[in-house]
Protein backbone atom coordinates (compact mmCIF):
# COMPACT_ATOMS: atom_id res chain seq x y z
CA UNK A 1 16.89 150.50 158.52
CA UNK A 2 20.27 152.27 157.13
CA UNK A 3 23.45 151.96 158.54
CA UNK A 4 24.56 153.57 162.10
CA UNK A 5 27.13 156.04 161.20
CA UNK A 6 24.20 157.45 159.02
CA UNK A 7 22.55 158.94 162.15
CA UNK A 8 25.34 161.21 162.22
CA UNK A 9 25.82 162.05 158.33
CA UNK A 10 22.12 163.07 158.44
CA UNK A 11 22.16 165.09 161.78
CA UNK A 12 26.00 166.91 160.35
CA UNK A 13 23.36 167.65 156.75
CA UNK A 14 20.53 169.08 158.95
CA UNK A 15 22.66 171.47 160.66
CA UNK A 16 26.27 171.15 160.32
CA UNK A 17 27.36 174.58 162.96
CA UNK A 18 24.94 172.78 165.43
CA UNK A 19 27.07 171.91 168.98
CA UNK A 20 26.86 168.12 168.93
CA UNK A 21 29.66 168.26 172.10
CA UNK A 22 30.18 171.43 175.09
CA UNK A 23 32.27 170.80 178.01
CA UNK A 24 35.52 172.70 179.92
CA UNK A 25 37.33 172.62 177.04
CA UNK A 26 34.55 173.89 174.28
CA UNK A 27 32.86 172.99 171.77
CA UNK A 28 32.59 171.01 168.97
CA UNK A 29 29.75 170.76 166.15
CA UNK A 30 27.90 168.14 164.16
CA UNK A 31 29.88 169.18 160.69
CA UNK A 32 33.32 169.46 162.96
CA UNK A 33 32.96 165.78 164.17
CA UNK A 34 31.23 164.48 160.76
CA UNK A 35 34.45 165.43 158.62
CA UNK A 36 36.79 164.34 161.20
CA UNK A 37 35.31 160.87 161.27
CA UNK A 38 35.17 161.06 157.75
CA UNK A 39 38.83 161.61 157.24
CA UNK A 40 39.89 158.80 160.33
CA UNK A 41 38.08 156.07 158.19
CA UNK A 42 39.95 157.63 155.05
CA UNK A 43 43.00 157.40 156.98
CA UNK A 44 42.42 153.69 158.54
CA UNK A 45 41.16 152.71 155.03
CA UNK A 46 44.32 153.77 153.10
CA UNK A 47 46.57 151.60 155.87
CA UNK A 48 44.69 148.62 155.43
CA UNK A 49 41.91 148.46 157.41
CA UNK A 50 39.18 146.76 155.54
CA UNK A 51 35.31 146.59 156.05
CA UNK A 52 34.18 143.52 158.15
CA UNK A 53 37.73 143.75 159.82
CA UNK A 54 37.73 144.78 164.00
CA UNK A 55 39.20 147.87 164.96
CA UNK A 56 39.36 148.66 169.13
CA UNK A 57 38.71 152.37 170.90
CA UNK A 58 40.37 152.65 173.99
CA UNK A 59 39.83 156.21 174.43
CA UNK A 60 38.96 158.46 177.50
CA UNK A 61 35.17 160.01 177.09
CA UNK A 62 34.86 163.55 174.59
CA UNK A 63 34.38 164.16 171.13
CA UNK A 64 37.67 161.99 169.96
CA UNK A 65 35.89 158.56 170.84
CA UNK A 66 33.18 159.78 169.05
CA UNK A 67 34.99 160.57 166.47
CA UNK A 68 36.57 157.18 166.43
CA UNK A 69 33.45 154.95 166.84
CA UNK A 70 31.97 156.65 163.79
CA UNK A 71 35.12 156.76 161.51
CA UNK A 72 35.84 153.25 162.25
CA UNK A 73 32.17 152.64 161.47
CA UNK A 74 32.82 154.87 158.13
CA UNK A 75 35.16 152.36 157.08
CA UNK A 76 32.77 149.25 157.21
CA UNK A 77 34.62 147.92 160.45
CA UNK A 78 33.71 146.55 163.44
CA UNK A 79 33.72 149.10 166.27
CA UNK A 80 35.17 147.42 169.63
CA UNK A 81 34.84 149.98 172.38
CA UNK A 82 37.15 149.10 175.46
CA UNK A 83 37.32 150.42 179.17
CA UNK A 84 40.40 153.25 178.92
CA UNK A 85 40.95 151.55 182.57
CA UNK A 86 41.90 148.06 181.11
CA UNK A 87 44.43 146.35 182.65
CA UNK A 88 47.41 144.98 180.23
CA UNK A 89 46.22 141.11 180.19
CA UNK A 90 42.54 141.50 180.01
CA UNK A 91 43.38 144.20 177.26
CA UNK A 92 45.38 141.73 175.20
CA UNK A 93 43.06 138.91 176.15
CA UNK A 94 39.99 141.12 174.55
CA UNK A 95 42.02 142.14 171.21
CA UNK A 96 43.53 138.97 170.91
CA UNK A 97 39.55 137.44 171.03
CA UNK A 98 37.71 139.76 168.53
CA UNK A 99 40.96 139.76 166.44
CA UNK A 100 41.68 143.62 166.43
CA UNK A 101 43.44 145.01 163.78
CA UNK A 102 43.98 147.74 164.86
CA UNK A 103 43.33 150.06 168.29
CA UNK A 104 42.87 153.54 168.85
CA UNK A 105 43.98 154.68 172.03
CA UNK A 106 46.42 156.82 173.98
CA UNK A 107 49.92 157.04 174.18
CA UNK A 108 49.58 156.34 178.02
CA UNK A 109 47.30 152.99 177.25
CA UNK A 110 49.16 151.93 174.52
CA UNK A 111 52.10 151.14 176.78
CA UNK A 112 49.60 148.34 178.03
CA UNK A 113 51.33 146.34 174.84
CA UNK A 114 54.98 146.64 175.88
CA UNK A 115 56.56 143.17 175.55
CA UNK A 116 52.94 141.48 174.64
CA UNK A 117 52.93 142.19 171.41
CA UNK A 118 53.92 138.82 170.00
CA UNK A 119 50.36 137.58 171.51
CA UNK A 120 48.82 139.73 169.34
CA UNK A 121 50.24 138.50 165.99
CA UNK A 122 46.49 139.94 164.14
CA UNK A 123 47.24 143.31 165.12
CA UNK A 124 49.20 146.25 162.45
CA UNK A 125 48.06 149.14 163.19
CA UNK A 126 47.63 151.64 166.50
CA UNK A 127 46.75 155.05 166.33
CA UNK A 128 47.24 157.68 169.38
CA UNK A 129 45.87 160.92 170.32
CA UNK A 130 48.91 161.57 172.17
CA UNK A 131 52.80 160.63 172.07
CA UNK A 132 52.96 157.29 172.08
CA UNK A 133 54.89 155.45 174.78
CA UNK A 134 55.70 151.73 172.47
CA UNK A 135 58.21 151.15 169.96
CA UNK A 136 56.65 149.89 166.97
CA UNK A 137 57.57 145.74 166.25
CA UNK A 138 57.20 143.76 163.08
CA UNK A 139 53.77 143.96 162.03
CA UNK A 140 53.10 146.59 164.18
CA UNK A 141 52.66 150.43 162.29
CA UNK A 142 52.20 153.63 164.69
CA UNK A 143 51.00 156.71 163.32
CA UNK A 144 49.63 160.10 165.62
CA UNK A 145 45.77 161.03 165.20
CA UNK A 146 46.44 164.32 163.95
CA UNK A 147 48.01 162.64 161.04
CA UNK A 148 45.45 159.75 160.44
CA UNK A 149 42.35 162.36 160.11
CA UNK A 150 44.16 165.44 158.46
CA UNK A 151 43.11 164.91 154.96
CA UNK A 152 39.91 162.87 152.85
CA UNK A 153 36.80 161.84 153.96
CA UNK A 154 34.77 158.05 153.28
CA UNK A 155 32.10 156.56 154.00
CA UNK A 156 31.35 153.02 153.48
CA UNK A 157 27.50 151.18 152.99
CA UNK A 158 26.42 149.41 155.64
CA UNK A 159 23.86 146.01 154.83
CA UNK A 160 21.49 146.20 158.14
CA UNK A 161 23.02 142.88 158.96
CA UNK A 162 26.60 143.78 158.75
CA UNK A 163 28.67 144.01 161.66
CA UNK A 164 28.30 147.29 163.91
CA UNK A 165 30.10 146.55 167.14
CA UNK A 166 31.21 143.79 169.16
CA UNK A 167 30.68 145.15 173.10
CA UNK A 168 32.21 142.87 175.94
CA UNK A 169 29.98 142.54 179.20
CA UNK A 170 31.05 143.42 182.79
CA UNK A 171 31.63 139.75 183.14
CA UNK A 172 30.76 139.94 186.80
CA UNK A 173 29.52 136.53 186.69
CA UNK A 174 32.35 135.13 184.06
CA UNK A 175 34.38 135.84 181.72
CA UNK A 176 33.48 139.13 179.42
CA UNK A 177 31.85 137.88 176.30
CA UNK A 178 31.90 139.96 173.54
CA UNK A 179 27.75 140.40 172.26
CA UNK A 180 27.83 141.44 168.48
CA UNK A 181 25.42 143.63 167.61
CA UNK A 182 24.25 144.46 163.68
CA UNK A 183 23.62 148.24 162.37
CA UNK A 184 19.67 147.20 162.12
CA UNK A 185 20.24 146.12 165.90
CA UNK A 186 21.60 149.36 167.02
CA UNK A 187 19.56 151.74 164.70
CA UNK A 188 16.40 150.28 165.45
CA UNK A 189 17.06 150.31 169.30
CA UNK A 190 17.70 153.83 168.56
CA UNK A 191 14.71 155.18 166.66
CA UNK A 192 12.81 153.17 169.82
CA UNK A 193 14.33 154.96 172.55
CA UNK A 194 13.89 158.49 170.74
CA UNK A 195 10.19 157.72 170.15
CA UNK A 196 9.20 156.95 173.64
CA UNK A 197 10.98 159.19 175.52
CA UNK A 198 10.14 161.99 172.79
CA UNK A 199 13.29 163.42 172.41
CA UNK A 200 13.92 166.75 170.32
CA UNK A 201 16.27 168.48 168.66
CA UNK A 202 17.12 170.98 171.73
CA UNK A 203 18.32 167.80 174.12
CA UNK A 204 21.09 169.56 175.58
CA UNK A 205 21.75 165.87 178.13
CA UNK A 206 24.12 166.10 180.78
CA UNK A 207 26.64 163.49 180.25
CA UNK A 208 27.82 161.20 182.96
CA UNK A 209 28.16 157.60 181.97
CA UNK A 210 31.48 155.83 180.28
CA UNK A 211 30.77 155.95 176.61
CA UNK A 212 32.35 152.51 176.48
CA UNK A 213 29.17 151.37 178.42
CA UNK A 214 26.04 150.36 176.54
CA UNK A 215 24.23 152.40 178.50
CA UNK A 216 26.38 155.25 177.72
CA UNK A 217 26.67 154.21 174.19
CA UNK A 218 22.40 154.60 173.43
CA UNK A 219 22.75 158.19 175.11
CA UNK A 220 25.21 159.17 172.20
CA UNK A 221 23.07 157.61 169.65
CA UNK A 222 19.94 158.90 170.71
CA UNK A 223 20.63 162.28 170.84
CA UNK A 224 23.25 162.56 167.41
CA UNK A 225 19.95 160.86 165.97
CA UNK A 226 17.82 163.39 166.63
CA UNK A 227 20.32 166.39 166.54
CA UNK A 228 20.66 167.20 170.39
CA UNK A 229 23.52 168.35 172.28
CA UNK A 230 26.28 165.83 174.91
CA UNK A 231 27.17 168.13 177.55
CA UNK A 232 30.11 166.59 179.08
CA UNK A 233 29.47 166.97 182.57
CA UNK A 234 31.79 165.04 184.85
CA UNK A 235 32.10 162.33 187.26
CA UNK A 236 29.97 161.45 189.72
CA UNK A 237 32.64 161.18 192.24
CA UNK A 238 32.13 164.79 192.03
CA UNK A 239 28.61 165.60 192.16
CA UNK A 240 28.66 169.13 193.00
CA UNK A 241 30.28 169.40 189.74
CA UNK A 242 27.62 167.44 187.81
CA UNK A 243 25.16 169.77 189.15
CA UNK A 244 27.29 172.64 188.50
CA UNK A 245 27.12 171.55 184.30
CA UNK A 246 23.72 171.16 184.66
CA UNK A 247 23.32 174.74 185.77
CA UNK A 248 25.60 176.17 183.43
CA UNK A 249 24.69 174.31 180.05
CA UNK A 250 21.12 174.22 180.77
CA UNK A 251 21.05 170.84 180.33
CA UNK A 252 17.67 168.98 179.47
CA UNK A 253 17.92 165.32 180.19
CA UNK A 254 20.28 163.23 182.71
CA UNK A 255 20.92 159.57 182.10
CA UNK A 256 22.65 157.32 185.04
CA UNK A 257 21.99 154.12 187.02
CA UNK A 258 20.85 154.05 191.00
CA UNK A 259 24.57 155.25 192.24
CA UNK A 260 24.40 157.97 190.13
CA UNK A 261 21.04 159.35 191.81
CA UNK A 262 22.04 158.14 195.21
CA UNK A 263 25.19 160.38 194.79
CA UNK A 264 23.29 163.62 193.31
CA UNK A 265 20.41 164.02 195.94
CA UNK A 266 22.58 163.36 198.68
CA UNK A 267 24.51 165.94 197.85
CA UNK A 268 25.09 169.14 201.03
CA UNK A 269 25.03 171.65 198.53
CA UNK A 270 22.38 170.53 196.14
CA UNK A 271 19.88 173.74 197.22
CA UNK A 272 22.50 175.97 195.48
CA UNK A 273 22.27 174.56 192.24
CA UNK A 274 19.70 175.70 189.94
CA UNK A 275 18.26 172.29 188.08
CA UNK A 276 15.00 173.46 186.84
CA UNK A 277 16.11 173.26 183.04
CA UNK A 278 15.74 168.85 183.23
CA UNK A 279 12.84 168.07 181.72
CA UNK A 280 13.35 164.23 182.05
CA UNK A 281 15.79 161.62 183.77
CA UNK A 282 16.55 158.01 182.64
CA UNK A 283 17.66 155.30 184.89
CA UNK A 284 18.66 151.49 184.24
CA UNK A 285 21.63 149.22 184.71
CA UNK A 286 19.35 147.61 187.94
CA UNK A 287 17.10 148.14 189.93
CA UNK A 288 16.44 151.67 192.31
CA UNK A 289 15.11 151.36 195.75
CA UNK A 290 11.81 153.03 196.31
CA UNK A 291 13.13 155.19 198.87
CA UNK A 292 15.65 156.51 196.28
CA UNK A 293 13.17 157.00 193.79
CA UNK A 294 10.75 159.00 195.94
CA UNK A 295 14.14 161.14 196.68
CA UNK A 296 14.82 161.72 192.99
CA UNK A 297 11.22 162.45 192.31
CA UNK A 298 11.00 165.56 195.31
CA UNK A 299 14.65 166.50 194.37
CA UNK A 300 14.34 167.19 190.58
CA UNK A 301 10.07 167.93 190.40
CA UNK A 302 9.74 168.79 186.80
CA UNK A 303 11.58 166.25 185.37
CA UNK A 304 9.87 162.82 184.39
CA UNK A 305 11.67 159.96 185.51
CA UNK A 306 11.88 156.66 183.26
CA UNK A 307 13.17 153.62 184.53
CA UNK A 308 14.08 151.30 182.27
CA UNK A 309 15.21 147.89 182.00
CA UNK A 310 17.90 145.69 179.27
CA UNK A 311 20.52 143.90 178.37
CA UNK A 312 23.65 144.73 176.03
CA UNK A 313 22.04 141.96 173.78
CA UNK A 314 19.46 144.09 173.33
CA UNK A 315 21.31 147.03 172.22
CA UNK A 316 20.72 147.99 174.92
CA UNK A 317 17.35 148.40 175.93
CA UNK A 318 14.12 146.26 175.83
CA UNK A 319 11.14 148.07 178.61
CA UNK A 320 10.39 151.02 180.09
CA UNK A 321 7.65 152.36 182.79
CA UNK A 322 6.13 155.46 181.77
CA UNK A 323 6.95 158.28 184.33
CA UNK A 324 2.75 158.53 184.71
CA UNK A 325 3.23 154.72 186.09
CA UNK A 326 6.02 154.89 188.86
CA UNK A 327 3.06 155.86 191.66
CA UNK A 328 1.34 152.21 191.03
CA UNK A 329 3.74 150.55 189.56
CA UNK A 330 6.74 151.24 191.39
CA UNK A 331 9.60 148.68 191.28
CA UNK A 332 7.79 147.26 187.80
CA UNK A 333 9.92 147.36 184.43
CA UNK A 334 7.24 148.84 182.78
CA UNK A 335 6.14 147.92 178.92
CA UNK A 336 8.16 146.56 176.25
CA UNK A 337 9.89 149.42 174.15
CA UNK A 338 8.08 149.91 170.68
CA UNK A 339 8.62 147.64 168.38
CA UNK A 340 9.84 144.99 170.76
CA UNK A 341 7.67 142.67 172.11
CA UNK A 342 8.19 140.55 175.86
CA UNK A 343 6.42 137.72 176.89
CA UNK A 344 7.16 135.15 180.22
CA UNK A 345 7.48 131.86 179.79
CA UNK A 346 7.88 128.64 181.23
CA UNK A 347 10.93 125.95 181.01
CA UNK A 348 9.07 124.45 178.09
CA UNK A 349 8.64 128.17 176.67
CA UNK A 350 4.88 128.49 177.24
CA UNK A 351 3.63 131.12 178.79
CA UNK A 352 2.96 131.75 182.26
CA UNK A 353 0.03 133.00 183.65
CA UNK A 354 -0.21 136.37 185.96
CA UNK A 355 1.93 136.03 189.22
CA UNK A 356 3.76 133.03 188.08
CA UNK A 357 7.54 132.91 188.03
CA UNK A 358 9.61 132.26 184.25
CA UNK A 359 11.97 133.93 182.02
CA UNK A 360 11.76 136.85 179.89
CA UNK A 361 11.19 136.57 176.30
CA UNK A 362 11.87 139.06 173.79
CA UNK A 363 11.08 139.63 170.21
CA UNK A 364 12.10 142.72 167.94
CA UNK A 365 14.51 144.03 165.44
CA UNK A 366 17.32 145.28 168.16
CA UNK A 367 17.49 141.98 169.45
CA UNK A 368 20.02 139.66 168.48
């Protein structure tokens, strides 16, 4: 299956001066973002940081957490990706659980760890992409980004069952628990998700979900796997500017969940934005109303919409109704992805027949 950082190694050889990243404040290209996480994981490697071993991001979304989720993956780590709005005891609560040794972050976020740092005995090392606003304490080694990926470049093997990431849930029915997730998880949830929504190497997707989030997570994958373009396009909270970036980078493809939508198409000023360069839109992360969905549908008309269904277990996706199925199967979560099969079953695990009520079963080399 290979290992996960090797989705970007490949797509850096195919065409290294290729923009993997545009946005307000340029642009930066497969090769660009290939050496720099090749020269972080030299950098964490020659302080200590060992394959197998956990390493957090706590970075705002752009090409530096990129950058760090596939250097620390370069290493042989663990890649822990963490909400940049994390409150100081769920922060140390998370690190102190999947036994961080080190974080990357900012030097505003890394003040999070003033006078809590003797709960977090496991962790030497933080790295910041600005000044840094902590005063280093026993164990504890701070060093600036710039100087971590200024020189070398390393790339560790990855066994399909090693380690790629340990991702916390919302925990909006408990407490967050952290789902671990292999390389042959993530890659093969990959390659599915490229095959059926037929991605190319001209994606240019209009980026709008935390890259922290699973859902945001797959987006990056996808598209570094098959050589496309992340056009960082905003909030949300500001839709005219979403549909501004869309305009202006062209952009191909839009990923979001039903908020997202409900906050584009009810947008005054929508008319004035020219959208016709989406050629498909992705949805998940629950369910849409109908009335919402017939909205999308007559406000972007040549784009296919997919609405899709998962889990983080399952890296993070496991169905998906074709866009040719929404008229008759509206409100359905479609087909299992390929490779990935889904069955219903009873309390005793047998299978249910058509119309009765049981729990989802799934099968496949993304799931845990």
């Amino acid at each position: 299956m290979g290992a996960l950082h090797q989705l970007l190694e490949d797509a850096a050889a195919r065409a290294p001066d290729h923009p993997l990243f545009v946005g307000p404040k340029g642009e930066v290209s497969y090769g660009e973002a290939d050496r720099a996480a090749g020269a972080l994981a030299a950098g964490l490697r020659e302080r200590g940081v060992a394959p197998g071993q956990c390493v957090a991001l706590l970075l705002p979304d752009g090409p530096q957490f990129l950058v760090g989720y596939y250097g620390i993956l370069k290493v042989g780590a663990t890649v822990v990706p963490l909400s940049p709005d994390a409150r100081a005891p769920s922060l140390c609560a998370l690190l102190r659980r999947c036994g961080a040794v080190a974080l990357i972050t900012t030097g505003k976020n890394s003040k999070l760890l003033s006078g809590r740092l003797d709960q977090l005995p496991q962790l030497r090392l933080l790295v910041s992409v600005s000044p840094v606003q902590l005063e280093a304490q026993g164990q504890l080694s701070l060093i600036d980004w710039e100087a971590i990926t200024r020189d070398g470049r390393h790339s560790a093997p990855a066994a399909d069952d090693d380690l790629a990431s340990v991702m916390y849930t919302s925990g909006t029915t408990a407490q967050p628990k952290g789902v671990m997730l292999s390389h042959r998880n993530m890659v093969a949830a990959t390659r599915s998700i490229v095959e059926y929504l037929e991605l190319q190497p001209d994606e240019r997707m209009a980026m709008v979900l935390p890259f922290f989030y699973s859902y945001g997570l797959s987006v990056m994958h996808t598209h570094i796997c098959v050589g496309g373009t992340i056009c960082l396009a905003g909030s949300v909270a500001f839709p005219a500017a979403v549909l501004r970036s869309i305009e202006r980078y062209r952009c191909t493809g839009l990923s979001g969940v039903p908020s997202t939508f409900a906050r584009l198409v009810h947008t005054k000023a929508i008319d004035k934005f020219d959208v016709s360069s989406l050629r498909y839109l992705t949805q998940a992360g629950g369910p849409m109303t109908p009335a919402l969905t017939e909205t999308v549908l007559r406000t972007f008309p040549r784009a296919r919409l997919y609405v899709m269904y998962g889990q983080t277990e399952a890296a993070p996706r496991l169905s998906y109704l074709p866009p040719a199925d929404l008229g008759r199967k509206l409100g359905s979560v479609g087909r299992a992805i390929p490779c990935v099969s889904l069955k219903v079953v009873d309390a005793q695990g047998r299978p249910v027949e058509p119309g009765e009520v049981g729990e989802l079963v799934a099968q496949g080399p993304n799931i845990m």
